[in-house]
Protein backbone atom coordinates (compact mmCIF):
# COMPACT_ATOMS: atom_id res chain seq x y z
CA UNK A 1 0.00 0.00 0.00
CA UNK A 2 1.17 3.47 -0.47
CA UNK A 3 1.99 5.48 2.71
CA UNK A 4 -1.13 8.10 1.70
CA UNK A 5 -3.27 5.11 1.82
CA UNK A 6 -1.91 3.68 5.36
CA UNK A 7 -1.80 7.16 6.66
CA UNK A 8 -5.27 7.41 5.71
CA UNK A 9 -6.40 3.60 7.40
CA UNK A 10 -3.97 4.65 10.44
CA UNK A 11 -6.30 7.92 11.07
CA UNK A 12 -9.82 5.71 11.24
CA UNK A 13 -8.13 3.51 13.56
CA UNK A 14 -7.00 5.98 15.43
CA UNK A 15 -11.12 7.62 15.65
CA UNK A 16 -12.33 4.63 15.96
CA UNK A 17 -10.63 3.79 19.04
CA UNK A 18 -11.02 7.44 20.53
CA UNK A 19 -15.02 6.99 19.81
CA UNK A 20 -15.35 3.57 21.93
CA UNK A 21 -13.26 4.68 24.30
CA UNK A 22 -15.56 7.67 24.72
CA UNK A 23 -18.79 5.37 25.49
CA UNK A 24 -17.40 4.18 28.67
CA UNK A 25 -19.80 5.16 31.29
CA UNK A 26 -22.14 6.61 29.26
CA UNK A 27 -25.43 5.74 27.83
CA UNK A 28 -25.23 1.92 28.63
CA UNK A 29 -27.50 1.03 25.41
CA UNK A 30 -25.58 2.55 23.28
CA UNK A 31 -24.19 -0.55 22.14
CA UNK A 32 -27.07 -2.07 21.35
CA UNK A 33 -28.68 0.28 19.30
CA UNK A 34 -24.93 0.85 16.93
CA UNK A 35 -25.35 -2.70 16.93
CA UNK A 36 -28.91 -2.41 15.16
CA UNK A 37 -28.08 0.53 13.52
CA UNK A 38 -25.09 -1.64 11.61
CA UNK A 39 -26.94 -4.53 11.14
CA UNK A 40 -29.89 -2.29 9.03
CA UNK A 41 -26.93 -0.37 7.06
CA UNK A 42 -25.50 -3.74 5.72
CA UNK A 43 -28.90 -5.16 4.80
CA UNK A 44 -29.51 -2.00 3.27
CA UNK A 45 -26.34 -2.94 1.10
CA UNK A 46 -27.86 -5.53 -0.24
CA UNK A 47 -31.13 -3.71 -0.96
CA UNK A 48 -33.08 -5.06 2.32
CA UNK A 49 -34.89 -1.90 4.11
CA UNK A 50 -37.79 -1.76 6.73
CA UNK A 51 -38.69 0.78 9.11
CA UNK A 52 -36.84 1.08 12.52
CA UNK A 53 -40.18 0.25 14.03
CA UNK A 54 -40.98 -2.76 11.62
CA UNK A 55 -37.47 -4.18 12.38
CA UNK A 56 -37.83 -3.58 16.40
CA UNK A 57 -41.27 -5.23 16.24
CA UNK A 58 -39.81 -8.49 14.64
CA UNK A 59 -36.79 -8.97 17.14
CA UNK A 60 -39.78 -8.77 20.12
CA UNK A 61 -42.64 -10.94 18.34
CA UNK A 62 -40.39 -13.19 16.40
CA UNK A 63 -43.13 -12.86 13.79
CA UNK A 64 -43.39 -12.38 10.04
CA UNK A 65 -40.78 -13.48 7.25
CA UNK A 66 -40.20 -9.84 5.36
CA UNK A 67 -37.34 -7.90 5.27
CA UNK A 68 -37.92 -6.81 8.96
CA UNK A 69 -37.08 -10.35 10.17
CA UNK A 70 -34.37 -10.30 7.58
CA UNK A 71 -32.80 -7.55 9.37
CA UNK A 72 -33.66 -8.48 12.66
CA UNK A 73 -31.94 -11.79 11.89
CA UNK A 74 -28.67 -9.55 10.57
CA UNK A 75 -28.33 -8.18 14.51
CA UNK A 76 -27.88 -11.80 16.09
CA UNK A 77 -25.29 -12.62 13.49
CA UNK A 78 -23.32 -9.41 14.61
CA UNK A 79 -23.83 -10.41 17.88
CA UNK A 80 -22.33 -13.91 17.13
CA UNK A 81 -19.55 -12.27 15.45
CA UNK A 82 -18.53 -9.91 18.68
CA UNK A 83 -19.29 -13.12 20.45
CA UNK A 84 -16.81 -15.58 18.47
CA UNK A 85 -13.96 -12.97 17.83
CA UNK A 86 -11.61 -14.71 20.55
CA UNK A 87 -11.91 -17.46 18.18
CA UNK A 88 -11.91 -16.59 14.23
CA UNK A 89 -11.70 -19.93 12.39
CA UNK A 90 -14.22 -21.39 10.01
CA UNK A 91 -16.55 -22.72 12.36
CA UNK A 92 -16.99 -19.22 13.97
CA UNK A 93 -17.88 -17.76 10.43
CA UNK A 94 -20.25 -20.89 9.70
CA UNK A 95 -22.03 -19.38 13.13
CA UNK A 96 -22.44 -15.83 11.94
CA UNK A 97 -24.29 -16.94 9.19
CA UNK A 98 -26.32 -19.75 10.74
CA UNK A 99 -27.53 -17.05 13.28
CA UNK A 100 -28.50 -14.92 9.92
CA UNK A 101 -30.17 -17.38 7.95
CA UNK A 102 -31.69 -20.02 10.15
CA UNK A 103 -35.12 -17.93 10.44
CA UNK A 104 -35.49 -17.63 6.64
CA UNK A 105 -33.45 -19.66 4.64
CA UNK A 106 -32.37 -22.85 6.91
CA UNK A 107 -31.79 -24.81 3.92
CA UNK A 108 -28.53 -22.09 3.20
CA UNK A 109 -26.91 -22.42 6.11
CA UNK A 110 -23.46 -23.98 5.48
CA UNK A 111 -20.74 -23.63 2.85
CA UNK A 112 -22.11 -23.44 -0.45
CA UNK A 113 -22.56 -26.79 -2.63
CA UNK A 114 -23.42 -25.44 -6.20
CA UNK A 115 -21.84 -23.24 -8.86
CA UNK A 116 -22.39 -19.59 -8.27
CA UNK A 117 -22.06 -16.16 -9.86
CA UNK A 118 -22.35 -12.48 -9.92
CA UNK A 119 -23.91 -10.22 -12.65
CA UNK A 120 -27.59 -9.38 -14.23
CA UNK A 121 -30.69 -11.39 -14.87
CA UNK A 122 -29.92 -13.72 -17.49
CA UNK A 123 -26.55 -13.67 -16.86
CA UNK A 124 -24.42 -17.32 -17.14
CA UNK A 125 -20.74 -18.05 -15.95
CA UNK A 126 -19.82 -16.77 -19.37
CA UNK A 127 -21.37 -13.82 -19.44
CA UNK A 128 -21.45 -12.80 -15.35
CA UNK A 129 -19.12 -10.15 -13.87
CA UNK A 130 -17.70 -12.65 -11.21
CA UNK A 131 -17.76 -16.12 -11.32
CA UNK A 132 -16.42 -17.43 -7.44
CA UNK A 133 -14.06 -20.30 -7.08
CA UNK A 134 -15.41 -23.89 -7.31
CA UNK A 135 -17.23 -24.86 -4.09
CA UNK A 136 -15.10 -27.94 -3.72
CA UNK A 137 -12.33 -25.32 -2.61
CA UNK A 138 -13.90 -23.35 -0.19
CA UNK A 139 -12.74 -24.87 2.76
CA UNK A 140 -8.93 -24.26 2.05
CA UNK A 141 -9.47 -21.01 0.91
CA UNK A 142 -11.18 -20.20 4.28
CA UNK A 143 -8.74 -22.08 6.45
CA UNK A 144 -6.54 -19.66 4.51
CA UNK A 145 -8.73 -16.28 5.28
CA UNK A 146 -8.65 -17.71 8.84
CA UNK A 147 -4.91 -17.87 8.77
CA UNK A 148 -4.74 -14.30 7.57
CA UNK A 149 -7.05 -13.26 9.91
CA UNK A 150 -4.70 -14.50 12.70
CA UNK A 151 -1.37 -11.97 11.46
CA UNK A 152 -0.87 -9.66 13.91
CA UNK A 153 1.95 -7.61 11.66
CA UNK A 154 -0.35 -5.98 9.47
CA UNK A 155 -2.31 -2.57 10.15
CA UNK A 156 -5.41 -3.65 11.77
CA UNK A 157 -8.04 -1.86 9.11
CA UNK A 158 -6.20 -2.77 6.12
CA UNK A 159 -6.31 -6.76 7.36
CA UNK A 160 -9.64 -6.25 8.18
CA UNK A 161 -10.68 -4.71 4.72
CA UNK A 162 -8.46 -7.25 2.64
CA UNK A 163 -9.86 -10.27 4.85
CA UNK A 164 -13.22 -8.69 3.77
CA UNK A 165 -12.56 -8.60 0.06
CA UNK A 166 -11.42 -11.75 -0.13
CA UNK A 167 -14.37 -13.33 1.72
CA UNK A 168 -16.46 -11.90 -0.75
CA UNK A 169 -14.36 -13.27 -3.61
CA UNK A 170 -14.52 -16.55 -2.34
CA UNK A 171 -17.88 -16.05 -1.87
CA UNK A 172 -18.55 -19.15 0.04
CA UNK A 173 -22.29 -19.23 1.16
CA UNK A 174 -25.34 -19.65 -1.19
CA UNK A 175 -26.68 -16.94 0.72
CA UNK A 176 -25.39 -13.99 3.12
CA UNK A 177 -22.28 -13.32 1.87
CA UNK A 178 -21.75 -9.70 1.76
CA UNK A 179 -23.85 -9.58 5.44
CA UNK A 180 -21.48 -12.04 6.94
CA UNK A 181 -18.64 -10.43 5.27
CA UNK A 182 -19.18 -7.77 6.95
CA UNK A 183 -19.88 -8.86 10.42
CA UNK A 184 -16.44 -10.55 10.19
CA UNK A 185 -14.61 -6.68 9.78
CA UNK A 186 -16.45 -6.15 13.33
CA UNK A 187 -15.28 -9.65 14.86
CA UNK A 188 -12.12 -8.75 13.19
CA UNK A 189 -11.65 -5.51 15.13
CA UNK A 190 -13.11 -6.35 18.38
CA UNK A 191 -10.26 -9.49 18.38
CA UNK A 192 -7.45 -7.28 17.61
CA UNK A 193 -8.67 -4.71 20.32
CA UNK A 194 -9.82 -1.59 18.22
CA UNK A 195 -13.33 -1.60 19.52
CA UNK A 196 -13.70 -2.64 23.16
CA UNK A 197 -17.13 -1.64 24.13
CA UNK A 198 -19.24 -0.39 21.01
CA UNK A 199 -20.14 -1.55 17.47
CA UNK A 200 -18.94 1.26 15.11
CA UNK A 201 -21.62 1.35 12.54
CA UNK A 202 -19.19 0.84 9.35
CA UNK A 203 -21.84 -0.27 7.12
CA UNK A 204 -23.37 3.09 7.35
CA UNK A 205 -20.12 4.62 6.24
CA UNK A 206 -19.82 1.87 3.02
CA UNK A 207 -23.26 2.92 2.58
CA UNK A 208 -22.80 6.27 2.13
CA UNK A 209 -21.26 5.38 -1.18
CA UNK A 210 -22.05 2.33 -1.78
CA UNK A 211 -21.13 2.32 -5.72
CA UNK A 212 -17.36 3.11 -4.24
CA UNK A 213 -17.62 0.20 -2.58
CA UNK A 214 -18.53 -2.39 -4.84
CA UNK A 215 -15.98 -0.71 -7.70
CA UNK A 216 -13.28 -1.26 -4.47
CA UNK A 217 -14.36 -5.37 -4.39
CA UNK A 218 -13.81 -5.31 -7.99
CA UNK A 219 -10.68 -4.00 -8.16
CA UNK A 220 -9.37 -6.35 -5.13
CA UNK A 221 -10.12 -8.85 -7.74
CA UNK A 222 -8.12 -7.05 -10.31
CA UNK A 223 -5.22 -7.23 -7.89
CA UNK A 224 -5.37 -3.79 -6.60
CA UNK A 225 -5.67 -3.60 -2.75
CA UNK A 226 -5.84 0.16 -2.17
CA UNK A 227 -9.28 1.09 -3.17
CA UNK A 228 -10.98 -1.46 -0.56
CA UNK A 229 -8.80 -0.14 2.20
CA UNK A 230 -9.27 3.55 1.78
CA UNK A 231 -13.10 2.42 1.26
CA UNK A 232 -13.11 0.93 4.89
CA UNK A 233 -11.18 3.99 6.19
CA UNK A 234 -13.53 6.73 4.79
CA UNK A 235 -16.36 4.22 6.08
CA UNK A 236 -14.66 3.98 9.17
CA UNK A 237 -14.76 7.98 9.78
CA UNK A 238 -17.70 8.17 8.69
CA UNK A 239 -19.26 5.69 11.05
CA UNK A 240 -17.56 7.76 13.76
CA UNK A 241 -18.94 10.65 13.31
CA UNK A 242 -22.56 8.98 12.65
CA UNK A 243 -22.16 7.34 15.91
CA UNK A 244 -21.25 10.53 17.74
CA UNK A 245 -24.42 12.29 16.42
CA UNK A 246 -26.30 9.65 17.18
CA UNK A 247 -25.68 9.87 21.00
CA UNK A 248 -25.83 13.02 21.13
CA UNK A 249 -29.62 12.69 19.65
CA UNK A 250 -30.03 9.70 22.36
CA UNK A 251 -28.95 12.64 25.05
CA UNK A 252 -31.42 14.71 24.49
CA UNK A 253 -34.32 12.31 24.27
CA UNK A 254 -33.11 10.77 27.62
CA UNK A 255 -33.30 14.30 29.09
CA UNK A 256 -36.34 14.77 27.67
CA UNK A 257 -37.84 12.15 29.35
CA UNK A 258 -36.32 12.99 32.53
CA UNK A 259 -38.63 16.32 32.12
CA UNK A 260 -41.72 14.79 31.45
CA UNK A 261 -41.96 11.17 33.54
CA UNK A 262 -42.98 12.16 37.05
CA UNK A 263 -41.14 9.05 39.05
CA UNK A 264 -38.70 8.88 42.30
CA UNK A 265 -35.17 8.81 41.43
CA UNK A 266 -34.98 4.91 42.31
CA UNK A 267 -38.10 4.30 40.51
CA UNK A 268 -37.58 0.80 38.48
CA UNK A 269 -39.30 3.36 35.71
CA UNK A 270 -36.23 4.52 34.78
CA UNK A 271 -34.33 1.21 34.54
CA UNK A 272 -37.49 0.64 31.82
CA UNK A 273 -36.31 3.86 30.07
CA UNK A 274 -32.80 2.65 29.93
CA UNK A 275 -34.18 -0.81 28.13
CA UNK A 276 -36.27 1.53 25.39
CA UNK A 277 -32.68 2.87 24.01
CA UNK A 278 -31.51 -0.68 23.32
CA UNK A 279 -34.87 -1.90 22.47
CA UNK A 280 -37.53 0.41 21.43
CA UNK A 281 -40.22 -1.79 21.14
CA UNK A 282 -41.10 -4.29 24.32
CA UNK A 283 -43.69 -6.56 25.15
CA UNK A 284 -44.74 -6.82 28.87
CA UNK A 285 -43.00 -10.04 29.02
CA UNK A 286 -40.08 -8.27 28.09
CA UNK A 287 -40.08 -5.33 30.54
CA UNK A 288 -40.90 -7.55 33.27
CA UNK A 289 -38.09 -9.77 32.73
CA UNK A 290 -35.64 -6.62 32.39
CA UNK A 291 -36.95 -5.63 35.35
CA UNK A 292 -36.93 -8.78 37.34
CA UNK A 293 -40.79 -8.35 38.11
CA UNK A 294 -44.16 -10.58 37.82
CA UNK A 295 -45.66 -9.99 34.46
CA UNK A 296 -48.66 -9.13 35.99
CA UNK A 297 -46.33 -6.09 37.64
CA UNK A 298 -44.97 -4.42 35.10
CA UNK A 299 -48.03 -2.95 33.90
CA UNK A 300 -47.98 0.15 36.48
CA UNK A 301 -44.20 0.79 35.17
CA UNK A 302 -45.39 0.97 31.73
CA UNK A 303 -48.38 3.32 32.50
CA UNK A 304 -46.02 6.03 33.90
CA UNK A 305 -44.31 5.95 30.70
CA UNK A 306 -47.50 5.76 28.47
CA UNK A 307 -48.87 8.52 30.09
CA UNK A 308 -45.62 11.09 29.94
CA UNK A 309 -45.74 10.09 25.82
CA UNK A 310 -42.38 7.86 26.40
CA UNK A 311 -44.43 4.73 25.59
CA UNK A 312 -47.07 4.26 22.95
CA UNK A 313 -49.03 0.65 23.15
CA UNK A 314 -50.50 -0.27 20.32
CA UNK A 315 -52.07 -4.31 19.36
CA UNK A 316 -49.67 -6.18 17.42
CA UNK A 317 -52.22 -7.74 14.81
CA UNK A 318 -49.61 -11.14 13.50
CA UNK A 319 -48.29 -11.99 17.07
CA UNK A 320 -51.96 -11.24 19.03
CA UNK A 321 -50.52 -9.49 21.69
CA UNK A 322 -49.85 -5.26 22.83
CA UNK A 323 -46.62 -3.83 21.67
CA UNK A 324 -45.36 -1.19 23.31
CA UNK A 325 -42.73 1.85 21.46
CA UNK A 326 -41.04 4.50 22.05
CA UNK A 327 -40.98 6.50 19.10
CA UNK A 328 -38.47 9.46 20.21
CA UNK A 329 -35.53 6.44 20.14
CA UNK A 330 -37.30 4.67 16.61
CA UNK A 331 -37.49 8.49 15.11
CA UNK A 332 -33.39 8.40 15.82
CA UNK A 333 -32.84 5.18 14.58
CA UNK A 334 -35.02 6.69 11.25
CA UNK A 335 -32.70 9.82 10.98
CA UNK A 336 -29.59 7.63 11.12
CA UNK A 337 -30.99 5.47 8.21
CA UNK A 338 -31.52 8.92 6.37
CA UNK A 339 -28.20 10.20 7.08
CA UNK A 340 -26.08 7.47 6.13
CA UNK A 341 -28.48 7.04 2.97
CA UNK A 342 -27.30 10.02 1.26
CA UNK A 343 -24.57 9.73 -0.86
CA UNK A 344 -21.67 11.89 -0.56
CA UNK A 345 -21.15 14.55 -3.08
């Protein structure tokens, strides 16, 4: 790489590590909803959208098999991936996809057995823009990826970038490539120690340009490195400063609510507010549990949020049962998905 280009990797590093480093202590849901925020921008990659609300609704009911559960699913495989980065070998990427496919294509899950390849309707291996390698050698080329993965004298975005690209080249699922692909940059990071504490949305950066991106896989192919890396670094900025506006919005709705909801200070009402950052949408058998309550309990909590216009209930028609939101944290989750929707000029 050229020294512009590992400046330039060097310098997201650098914010990236300043911005988790700067959670500590502070709102702690703020994980959770990066977290969601990342798993929406890379399904939004791949052309998979649904409202902050829809999405929220489908992690709680475990109902319904459109894109919401799609992207619902996409959070537990980035939670695998943070989960399994102490141990990056195949098995541990067979996981992050199993956890994104085994609500809504079971039948994918595992390394690809077929002849695949990239490029328009009607395209053929003849005519398509990518044909991947043969399936039969997948699992060397992984137990290679997984033996790049392990270097630890490379800079740590650049590895994570190239070990990116060439996931996607081997391209070894039938389904949930680029997702998975991308939840291995974060188990990538958290293993070599950038990100301790948060999930820095990087999808939302790739997003941002997301033409840039795929012209940077193609190139990798080509044999040119440097586009994918400074790709991941101007993603990685990006992402930093999309994550620092977006607690900054989740400050003011928390003191917001600290205006309106009339409880003591040691009120379990505000351990409930705490839960709506990380999930905006509960059930009552939800709450309670967060709580540590009878079901039957939590009702009163819930009412002193309903009635200072935290909490809105509403009947869930698919899973039968009342929902309740909080649309100040959905309506920030909605102006991130705007934000990192707009391409750069």
């Amino acid at each position: 790489m050229s020294a512009r280009v590992v400046a330039q990797a060097e310098e997201a590093v650098a914010e990236i590590r300043a911005f988790d480093a700067e959670t500590t202590g502070e709102l702690a849901s703020l994980d959770a909803i990066l977290l969601r925020s990342e798993s929406a921008s890379s399904s939004q990659i791949e052309h998979l959208t649904a409202s902050a609300r829809a999405v929220a609704e489908a992690e709680v009911t475990q109902a319904g098999r459109g894109n919401a559960a799609v992207i619902a699913a996409n959070a537990e495989a980035m939670v695998a991936a943070v989960e399994l980065a102490d141990r990056l070998d195949a098995a541990a990427i067979l996981g992050m996809q199993e956890a994104l496919l085994r609500g809504s294509a079971p039948h994918l899950v595992g390394w690809r057995t077929d002849a695949v390849w990239i490029g328009p309707g009607g395209s053929t291996p003849l005519t398509a823009d990518f044909v991947p390698p043969h399936h039969s050698r997948i699992p060397e080329a992984i137990d290679d990826l997984v033996e790049f993965c392990g270097r630890d004298d490379l800079p740590v975005l650049a590895q994570a970038a190239v070990a990116h690209a060439q996931f996607e080249t081997i391209h070894p699922f039938a389904d949930g490539n680029g997702r998975t692909g991308r939840a291995l940059v974060h188990a990538l990071l958290r293993a070599k120690g950038v990100t301790r504490h948060v999930t820095v949305p990087l999808s939302g950066g790739l997003l941002h340009d997301r033409e840039q991106y795929v012209e940077a896989l193609d190139a990798y192919r080509d044999g040119d490195i440097a586009p994918i890396v400074s790709a991941f670094a101007i993603a990685g900025l990006r992402a930093v400063q999309h994550g620092r506006t977006m607690r900054a919005r989740l400050a003011v709705v928390r003191n917001d609510w600290r205006e309106r909801v009339r409880a003591r200070s040691d009120s379990a009402v505000w351990h409930l507010a705490d839960l709506l950052i990380a999930k905006p949408v509960v059930d009552a058998k939800t709450a309670a549990r967060h709580l540590g309550v009878a079901e039957t309990n939590v009702h009163r909590h819930l009412k002193v949020l309903v009635d200072a216009g935290v909490l809105v209930p509403a009947s869930h028609h698919k899973s039968r049962r009342t929902l309740w939101r909080a649309p100040d944290v959905l309506g920030v989750l909605d102006a991130y998905a705007r934000d990192v929707g707009r391409r750069a000029r």
